[in-house]
PDB file of N, CA and C in Angstrom:
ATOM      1  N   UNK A   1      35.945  -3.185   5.746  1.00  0.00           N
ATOM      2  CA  UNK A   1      35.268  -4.243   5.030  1.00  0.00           C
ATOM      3  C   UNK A   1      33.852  -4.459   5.565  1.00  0.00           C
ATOM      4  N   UNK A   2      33.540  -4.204   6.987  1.00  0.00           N
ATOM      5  CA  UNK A   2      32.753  -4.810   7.639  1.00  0.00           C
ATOM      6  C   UNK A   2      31.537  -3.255   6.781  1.00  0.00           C
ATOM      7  N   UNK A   3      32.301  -2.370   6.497  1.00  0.00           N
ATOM      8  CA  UNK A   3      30.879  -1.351   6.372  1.00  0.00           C
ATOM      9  C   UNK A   3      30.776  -1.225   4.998  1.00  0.00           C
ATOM     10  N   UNK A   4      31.030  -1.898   4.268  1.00  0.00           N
ATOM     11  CA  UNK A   4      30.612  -2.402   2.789  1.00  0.00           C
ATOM     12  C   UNK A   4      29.772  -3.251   2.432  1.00  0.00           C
ATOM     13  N   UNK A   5      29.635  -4.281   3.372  1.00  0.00           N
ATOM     14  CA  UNK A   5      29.011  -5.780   3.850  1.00  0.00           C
ATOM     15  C   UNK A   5      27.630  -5.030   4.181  1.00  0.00           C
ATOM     16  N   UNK A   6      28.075  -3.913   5.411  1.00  0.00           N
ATOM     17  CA  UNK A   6      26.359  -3.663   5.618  1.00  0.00           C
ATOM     18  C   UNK A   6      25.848  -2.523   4.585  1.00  0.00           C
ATOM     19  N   UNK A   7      26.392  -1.592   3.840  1.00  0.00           N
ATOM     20  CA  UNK A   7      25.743  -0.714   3.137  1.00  0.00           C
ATOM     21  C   UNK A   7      25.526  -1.867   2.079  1.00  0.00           C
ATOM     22  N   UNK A   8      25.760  -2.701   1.555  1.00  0.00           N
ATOM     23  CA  UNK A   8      25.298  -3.393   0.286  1.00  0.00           C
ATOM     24  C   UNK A   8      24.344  -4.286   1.416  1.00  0.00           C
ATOM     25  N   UNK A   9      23.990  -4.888   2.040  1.00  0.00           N
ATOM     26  CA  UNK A   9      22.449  -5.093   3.017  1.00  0.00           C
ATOM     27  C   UNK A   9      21.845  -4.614   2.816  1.00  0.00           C
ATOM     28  N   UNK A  10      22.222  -3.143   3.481  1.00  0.00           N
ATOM     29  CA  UNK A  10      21.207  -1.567   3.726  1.00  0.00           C
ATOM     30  C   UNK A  10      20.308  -1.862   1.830  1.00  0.00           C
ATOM     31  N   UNK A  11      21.515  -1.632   0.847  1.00  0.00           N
ATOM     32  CA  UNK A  11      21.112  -1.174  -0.078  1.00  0.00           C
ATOM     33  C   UNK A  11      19.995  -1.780  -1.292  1.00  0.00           C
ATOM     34  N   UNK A  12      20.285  -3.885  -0.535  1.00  0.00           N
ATOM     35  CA  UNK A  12      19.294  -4.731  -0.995  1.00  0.00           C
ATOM     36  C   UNK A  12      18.152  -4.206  -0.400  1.00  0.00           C
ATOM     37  N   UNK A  13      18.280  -4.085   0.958  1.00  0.00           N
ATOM     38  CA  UNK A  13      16.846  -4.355   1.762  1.00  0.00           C
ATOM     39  C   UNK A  13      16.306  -3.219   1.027  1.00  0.00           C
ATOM     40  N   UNK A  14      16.969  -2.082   0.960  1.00  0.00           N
ATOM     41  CA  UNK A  14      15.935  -0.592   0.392  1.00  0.00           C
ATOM     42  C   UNK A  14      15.555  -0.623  -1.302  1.00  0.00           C
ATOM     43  N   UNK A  15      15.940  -1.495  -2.402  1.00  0.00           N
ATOM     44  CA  UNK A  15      15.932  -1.605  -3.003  1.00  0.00           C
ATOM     45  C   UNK A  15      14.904  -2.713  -2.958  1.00  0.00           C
ATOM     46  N   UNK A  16      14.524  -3.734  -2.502  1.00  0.00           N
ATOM     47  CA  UNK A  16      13.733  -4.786  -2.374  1.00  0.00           C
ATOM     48  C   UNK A  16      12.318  -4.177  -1.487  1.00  0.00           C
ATOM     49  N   UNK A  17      12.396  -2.972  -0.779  1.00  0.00           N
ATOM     50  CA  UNK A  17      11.339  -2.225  -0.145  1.00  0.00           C
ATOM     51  C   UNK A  17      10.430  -1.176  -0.852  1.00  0.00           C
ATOM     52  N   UNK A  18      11.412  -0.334  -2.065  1.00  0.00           N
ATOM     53  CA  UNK A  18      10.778   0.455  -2.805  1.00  0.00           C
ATOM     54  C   UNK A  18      10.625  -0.132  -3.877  1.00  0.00           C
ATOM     55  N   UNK A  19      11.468  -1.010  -4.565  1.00  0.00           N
ATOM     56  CA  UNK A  19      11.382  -1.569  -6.111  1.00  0.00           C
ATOM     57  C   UNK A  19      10.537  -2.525  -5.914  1.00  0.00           C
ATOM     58  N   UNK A  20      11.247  -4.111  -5.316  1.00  0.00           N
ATOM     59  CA  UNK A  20      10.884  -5.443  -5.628  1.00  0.00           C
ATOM     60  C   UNK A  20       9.183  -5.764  -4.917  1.00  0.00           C
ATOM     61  N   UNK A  21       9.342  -5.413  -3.800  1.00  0.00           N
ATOM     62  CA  UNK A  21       7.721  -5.287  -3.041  1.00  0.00           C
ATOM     63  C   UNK A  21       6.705  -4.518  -3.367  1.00  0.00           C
ATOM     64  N   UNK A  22       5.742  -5.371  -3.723  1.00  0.00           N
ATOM     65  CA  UNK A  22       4.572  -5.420  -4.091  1.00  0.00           C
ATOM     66  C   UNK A  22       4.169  -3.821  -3.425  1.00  0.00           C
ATOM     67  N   UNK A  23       2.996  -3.295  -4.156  1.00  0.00           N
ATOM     68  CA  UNK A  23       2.319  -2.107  -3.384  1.00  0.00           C
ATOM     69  C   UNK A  23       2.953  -1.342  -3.554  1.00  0.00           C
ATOM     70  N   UNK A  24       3.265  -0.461  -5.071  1.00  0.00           N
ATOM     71  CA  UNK A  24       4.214   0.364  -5.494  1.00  0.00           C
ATOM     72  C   UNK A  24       4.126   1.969  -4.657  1.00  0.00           C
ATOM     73  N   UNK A  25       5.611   2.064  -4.695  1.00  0.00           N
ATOM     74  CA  UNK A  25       5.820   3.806  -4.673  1.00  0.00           C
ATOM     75  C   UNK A  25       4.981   5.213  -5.302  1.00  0.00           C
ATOM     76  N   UNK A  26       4.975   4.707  -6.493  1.00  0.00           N
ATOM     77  CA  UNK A  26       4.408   5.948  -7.134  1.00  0.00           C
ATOM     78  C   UNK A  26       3.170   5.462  -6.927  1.00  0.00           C
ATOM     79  N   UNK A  27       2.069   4.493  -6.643  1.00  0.00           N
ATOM     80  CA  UNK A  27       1.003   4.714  -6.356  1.00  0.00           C
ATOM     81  C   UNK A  27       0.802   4.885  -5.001  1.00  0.00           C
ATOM     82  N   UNK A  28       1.683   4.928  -3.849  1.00  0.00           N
ATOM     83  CA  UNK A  28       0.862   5.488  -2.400  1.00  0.00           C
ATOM     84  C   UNK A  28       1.201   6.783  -2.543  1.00  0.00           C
ATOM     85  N   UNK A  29       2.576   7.621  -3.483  1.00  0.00           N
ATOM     86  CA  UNK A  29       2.245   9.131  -3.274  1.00  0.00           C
ATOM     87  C   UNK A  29       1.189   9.567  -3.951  1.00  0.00           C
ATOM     88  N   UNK A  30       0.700   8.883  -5.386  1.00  0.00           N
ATOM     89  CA  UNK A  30      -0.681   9.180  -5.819  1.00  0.00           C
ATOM     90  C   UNK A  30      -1.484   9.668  -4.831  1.00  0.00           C
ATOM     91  N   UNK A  31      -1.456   8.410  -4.438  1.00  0.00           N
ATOM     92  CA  UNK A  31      -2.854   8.265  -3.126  1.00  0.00           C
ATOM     93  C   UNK A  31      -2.609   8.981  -2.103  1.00  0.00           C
ATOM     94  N   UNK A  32      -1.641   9.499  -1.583  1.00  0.00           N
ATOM     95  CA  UNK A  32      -1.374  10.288  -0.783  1.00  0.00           C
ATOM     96  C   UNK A  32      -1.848  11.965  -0.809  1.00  0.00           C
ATOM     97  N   UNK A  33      -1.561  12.101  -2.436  1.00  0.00           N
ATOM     98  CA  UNK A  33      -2.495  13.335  -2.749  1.00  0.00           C
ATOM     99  C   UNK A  33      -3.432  13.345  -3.257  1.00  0.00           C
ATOM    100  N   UNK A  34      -4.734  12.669  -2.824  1.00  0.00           N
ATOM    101  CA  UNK A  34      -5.267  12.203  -3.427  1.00  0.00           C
ATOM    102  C   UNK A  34      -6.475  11.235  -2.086  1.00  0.00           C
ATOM    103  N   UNK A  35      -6.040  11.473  -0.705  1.00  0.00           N
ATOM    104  CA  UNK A  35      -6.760  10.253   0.000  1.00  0.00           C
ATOM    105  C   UNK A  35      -8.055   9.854   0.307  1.00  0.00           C
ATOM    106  N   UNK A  36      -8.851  10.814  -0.429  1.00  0.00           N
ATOM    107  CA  UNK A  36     -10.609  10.421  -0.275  1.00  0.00           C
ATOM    108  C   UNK A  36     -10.582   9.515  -1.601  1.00  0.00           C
ATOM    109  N   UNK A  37     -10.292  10.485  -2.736  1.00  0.00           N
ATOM    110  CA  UNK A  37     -10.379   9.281  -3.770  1.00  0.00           C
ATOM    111  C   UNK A  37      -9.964   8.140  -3.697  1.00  0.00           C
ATOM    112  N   UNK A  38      -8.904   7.880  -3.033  1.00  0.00           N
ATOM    113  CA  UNK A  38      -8.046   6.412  -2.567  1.00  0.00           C
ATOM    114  C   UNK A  38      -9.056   5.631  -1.714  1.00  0.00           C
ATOM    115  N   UNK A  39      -9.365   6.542  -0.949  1.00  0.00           N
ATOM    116  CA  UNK A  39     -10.336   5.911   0.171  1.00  0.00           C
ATOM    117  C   UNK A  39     -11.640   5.119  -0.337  1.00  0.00           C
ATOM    118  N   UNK A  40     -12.592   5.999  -1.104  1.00  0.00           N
ATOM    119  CA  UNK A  40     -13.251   5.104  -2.304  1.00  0.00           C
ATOM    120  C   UNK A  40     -12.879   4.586  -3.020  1.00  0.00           C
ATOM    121  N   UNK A  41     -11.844   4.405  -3.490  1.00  0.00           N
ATOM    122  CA  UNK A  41     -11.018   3.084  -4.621  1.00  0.00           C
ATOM    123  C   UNK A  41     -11.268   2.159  -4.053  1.00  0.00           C
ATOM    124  N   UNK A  42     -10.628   2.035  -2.902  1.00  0.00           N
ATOM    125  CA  UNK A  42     -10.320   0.808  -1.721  1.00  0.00           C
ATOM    126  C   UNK A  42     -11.439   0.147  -1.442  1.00  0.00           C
ATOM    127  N   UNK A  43     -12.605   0.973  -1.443  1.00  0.00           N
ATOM    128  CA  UNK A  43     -13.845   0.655  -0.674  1.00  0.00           C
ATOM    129  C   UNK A  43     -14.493  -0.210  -2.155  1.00  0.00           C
ATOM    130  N   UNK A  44     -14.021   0.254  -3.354  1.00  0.00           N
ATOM    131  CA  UNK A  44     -15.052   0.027  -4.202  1.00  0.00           C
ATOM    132  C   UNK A  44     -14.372  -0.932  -5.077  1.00  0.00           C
ATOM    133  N   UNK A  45     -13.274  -1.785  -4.698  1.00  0.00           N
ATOM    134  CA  UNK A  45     -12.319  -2.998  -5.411  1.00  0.00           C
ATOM    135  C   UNK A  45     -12.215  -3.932  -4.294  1.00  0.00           C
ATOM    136  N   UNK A  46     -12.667  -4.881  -4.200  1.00  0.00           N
ATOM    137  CA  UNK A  46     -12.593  -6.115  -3.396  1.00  0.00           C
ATOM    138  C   UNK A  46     -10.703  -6.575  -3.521  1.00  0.00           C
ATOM    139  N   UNK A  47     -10.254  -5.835  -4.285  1.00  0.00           N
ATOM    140  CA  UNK A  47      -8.980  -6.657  -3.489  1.00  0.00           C
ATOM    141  C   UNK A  47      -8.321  -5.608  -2.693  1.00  0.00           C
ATOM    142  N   UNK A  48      -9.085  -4.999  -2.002  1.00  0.00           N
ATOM    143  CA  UNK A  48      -8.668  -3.989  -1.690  1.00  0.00           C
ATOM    144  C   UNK A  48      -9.433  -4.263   0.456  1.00  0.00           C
ATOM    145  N   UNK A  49      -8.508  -4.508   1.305  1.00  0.00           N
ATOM    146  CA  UNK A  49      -8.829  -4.733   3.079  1.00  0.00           C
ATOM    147  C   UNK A  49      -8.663  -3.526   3.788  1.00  0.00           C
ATOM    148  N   UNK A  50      -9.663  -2.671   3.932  1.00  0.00           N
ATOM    149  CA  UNK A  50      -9.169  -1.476   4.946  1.00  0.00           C
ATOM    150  C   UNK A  50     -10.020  -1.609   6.647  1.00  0.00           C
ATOM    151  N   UNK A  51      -8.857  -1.522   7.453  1.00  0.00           N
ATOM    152  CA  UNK A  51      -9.272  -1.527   8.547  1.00  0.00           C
ATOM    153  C   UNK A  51      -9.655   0.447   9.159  1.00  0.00           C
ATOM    154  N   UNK A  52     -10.555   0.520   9.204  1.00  0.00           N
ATOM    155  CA  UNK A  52     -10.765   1.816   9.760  1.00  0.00           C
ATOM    156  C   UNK A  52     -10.375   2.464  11.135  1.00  0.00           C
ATOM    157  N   UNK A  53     -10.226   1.106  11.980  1.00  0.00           N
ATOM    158  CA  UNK A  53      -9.904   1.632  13.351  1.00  0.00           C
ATOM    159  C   UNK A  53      -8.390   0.680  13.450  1.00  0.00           C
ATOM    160  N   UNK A  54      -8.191   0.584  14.982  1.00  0.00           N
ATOM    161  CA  UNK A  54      -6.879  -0.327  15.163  1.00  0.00           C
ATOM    162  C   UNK A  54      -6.897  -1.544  14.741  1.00  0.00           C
ATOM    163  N   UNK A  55      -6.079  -1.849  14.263  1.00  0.00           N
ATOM    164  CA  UNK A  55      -5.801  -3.674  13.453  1.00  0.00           C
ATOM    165  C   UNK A  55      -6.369  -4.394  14.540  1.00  0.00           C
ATOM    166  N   UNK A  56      -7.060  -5.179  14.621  1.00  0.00           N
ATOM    167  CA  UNK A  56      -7.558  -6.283  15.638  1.00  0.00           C
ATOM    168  C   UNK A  56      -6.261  -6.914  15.887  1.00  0.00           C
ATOM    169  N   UNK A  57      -6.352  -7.935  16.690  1.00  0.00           N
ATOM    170  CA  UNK A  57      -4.893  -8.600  16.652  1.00  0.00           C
ATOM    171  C   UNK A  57      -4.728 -10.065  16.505  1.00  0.00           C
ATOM    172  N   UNK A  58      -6.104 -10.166  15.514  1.00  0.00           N
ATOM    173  CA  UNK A  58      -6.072 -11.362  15.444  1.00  0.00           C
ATOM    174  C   UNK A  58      -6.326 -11.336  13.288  1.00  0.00           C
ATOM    175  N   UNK A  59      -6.152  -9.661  13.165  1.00  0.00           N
ATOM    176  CA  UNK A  59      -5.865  -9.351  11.678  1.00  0.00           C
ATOM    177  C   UNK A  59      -5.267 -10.588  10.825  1.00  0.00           C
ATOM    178  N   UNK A  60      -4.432 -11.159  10.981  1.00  0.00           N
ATOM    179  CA  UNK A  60      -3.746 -11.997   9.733  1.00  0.00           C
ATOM    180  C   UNK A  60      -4.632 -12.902   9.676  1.00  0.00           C
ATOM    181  N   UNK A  61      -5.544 -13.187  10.442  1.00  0.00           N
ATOM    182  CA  UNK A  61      -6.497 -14.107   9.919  1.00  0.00           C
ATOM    183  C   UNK A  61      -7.576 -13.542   8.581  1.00  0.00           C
ATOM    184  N   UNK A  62      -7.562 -12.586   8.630  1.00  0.00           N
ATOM    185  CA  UNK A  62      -8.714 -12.067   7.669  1.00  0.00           C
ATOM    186  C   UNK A  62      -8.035 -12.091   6.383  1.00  0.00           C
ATOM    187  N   UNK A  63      -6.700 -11.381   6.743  1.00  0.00           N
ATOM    188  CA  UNK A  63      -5.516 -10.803   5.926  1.00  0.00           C
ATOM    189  C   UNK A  63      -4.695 -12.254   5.630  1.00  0.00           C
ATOM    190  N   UNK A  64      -4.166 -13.109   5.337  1.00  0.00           N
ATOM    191  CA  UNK A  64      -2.965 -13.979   5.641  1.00  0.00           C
ATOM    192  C   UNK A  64      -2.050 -13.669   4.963  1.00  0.00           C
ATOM    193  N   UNK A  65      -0.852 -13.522   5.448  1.00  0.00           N
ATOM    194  CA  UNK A  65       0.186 -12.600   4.704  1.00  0.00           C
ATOM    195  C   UNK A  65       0.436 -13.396   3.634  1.00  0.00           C
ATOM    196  N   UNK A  66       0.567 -14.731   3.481  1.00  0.00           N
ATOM    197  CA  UNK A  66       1.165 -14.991   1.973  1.00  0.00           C
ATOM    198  C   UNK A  66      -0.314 -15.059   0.998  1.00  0.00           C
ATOM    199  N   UNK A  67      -1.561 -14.121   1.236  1.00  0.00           N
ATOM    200  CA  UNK A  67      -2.176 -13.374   0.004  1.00  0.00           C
ATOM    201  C   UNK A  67      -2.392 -11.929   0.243  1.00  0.00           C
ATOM    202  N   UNK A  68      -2.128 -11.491   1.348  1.00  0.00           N
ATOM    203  CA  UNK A  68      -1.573  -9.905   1.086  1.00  0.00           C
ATOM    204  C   UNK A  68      -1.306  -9.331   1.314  1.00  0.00           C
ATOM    205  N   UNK A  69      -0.603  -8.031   0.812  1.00  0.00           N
ATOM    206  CA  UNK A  69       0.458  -7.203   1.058  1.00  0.00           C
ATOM    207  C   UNK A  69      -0.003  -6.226   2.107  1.00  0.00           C
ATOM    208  N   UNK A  70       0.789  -5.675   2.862  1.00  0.00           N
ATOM    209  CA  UNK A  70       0.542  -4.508   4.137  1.00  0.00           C
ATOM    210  C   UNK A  70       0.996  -5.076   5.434  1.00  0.00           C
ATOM    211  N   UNK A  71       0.653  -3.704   6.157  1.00  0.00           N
ATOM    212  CA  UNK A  71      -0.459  -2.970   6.568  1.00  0.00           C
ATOM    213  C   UNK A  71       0.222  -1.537   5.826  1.00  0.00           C
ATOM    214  N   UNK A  72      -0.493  -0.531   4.705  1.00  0.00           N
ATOM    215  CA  UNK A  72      -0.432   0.534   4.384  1.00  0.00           C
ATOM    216  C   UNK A  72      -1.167   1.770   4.933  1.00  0.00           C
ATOM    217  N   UNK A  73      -1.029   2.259   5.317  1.00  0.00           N
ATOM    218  CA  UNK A  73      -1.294   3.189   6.349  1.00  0.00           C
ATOM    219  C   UNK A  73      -1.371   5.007   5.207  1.00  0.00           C
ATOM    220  N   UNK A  74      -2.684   5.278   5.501  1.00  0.00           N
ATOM    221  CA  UNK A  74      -2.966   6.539   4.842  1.00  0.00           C
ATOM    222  C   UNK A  74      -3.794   7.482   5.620  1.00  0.00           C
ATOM    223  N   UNK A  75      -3.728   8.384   5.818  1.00  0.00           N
ATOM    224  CA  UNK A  75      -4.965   9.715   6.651  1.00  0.00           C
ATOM    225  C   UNK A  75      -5.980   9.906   5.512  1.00  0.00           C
ATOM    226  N   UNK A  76      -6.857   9.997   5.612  1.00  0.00           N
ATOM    227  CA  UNK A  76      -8.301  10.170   5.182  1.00  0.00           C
ATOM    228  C   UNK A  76      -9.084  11.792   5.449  1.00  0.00           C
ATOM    229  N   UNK A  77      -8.763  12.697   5.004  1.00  0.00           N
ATOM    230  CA  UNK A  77      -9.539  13.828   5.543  1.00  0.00           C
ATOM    231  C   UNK A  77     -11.175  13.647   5.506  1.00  0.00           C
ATOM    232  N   UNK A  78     -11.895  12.913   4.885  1.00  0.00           N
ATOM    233  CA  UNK A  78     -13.006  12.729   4.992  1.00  0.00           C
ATOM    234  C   UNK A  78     -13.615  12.168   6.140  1.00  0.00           C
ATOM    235  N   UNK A  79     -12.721  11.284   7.178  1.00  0.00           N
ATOM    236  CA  UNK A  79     -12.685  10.320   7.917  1.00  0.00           C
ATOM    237  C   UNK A  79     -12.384  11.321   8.801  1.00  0.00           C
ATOM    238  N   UNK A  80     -12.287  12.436   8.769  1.00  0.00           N
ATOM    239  CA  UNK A  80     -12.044  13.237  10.078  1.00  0.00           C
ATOM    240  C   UNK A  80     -10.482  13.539  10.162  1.00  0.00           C
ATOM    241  N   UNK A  81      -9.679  12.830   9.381  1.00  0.00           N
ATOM    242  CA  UNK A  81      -8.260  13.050   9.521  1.00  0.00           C
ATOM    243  C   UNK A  81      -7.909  11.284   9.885  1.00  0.00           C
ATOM    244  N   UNK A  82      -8.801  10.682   9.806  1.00  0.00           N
ATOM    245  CA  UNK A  82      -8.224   9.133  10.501  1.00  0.00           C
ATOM    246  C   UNK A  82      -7.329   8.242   9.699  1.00  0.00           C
ATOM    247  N   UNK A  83      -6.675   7.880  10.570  1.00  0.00           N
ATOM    248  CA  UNK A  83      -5.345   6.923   9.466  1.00  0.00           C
ATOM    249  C   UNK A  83      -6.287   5.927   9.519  1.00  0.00           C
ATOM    250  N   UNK A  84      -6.134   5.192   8.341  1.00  0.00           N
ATOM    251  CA  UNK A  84      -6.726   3.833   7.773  1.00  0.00           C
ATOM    252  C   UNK A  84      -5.581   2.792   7.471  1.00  0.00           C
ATOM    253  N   UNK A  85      -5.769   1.701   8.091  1.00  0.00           N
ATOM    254  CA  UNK A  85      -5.062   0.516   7.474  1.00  0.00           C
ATOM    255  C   UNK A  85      -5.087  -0.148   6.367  1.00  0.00           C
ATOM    256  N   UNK A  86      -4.523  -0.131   5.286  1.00  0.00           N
ATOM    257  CA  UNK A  86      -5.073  -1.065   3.969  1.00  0.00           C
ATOM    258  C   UNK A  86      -3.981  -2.209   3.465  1.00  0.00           C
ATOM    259  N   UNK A  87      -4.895  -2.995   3.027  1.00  0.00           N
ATOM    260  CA  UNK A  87      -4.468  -4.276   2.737  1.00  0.00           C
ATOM    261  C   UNK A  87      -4.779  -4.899   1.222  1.00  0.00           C
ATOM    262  N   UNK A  88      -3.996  -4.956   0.408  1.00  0.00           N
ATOM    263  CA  UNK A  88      -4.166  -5.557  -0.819  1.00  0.00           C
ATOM    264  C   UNK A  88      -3.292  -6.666  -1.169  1.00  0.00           C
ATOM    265  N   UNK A  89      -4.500  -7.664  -1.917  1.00  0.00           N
ATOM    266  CA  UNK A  89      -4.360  -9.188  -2.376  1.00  0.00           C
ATOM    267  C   UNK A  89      -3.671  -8.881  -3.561  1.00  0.00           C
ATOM    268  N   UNK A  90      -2.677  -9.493  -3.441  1.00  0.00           N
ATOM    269  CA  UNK A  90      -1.578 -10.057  -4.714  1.00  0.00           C
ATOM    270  C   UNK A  90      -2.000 -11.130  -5.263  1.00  0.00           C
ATOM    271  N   UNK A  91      -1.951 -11.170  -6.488  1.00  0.00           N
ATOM    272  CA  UNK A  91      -1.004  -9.900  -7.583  1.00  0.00           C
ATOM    273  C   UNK A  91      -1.925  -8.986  -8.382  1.00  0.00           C
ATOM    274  N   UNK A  92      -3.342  -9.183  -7.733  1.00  0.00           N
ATOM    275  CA  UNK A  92      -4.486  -8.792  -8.147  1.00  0.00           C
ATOM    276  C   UNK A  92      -4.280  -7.071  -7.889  1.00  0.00           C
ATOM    277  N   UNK A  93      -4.085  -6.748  -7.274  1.00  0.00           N
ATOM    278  CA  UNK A  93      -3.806  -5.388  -6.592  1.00  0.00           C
ATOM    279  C   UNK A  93      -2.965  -4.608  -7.260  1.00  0.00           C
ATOM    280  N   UNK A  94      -2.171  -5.259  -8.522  1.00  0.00           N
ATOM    281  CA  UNK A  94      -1.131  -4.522  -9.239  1.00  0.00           C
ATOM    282  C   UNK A  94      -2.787  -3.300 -10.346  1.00  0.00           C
ATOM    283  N   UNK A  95      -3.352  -4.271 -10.820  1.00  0.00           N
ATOM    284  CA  UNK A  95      -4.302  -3.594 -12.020  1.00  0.00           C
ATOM    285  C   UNK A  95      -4.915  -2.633 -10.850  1.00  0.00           C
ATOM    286  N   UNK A  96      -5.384  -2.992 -10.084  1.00  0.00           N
ATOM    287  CA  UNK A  96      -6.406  -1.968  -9.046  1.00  0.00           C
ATOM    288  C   UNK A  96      -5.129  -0.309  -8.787  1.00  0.00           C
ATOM    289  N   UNK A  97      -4.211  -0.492  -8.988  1.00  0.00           N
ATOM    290  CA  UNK A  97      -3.173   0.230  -8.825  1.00  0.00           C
ATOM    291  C   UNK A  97      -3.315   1.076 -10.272  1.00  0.00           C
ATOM    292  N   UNK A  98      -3.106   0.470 -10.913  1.00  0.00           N
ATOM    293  CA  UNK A  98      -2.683   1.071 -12.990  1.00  0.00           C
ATOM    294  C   UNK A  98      -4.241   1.948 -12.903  1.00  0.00           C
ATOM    295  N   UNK A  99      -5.190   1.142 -12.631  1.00  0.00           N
ATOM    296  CA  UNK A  99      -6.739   1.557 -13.006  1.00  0.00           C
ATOM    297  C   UNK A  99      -6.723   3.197 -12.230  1.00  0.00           C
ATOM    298  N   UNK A 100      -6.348   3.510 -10.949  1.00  0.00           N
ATOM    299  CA  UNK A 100      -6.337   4.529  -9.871  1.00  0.00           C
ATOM    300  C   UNK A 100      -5.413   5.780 -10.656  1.00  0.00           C
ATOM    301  N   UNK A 101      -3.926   4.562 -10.579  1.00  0.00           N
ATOM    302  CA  UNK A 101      -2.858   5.694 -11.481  1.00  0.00           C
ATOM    303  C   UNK A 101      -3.658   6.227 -12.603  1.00  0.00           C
ATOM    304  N   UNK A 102      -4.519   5.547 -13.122  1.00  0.00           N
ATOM    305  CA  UNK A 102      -4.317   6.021 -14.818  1.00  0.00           C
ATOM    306  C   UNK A 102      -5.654   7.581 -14.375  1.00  0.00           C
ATOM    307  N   UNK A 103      -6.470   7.457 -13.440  1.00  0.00           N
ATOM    308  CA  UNK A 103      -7.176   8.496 -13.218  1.00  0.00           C
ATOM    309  C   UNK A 103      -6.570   9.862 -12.531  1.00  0.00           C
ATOM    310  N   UNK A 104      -5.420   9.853 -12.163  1.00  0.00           N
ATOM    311  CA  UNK A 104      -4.718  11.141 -11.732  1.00  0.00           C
ATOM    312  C   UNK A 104      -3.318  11.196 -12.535  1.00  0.00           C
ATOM    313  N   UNK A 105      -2.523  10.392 -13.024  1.00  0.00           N
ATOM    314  CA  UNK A 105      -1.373  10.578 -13.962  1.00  0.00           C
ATOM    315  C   UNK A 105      -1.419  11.205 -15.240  1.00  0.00           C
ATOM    316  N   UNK A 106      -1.055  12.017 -15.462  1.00  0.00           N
ATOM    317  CA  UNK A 106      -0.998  12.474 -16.725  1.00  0.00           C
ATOM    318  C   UNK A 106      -0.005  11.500 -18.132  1.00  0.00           C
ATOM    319  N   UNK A 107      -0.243  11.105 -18.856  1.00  0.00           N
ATOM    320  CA  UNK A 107       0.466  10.829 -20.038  1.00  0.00           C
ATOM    321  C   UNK A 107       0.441   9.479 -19.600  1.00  0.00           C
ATOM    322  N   UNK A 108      -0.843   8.567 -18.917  1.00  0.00           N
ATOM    323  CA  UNK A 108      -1.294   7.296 -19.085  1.00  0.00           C
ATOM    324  C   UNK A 108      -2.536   7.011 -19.339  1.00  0.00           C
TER     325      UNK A 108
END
């Protein structure tokens, strides 16, 4: 009983991580193939927070989590190979998403 209890947990939390939360799936593998163009998206949409080096640690101040989503984490080959931190404002960040998708998806 007890391992039914936790696979239906397991299966909210992973379902509430890829589905229900903000900062969709199919747009970070976009962006994933794709990470210079991402990298200028980010740079060139204000709802869009990228930290270039290590998160300060005083980040949630800039960021405050209940307006936005992250820390998303991408490599940059332009950047030398550098992972970038990014941060996008909800629910504003859904269109900045569709606008990106619709430039590498086919049949949108």
């Amino acid at each position: 009983m007890i391992e039914i209890i936790v696979l239906v947990i397991l299966g909210a939390g992973l379902y509430w991580f890829f589905i229900l939360r903000p900062g969709r799936l199919d747009f970070w593998k976009v962006a994933a193939r794709h990470p210079d163009a991402a990298y200028e998206h980010f740079r060139s949409d204000p709802c869009w927070k990228i930290f270039e080096e290590k998160l300060p640690e005083d980040y949630r101040s800039m960021v405050p989590k209940s307006e936005w989503v992250g820390p998303f984490w991408l490599v940059v080959p332009k950047l030398e190979n550098k992972t970038i931190h990014v941060f996008g404002k909800y629910p504003i960040l859904e269109q900045s998403q569709n606008n990106f998708l619709s430039k590498f998806v086919r049949g949108k």
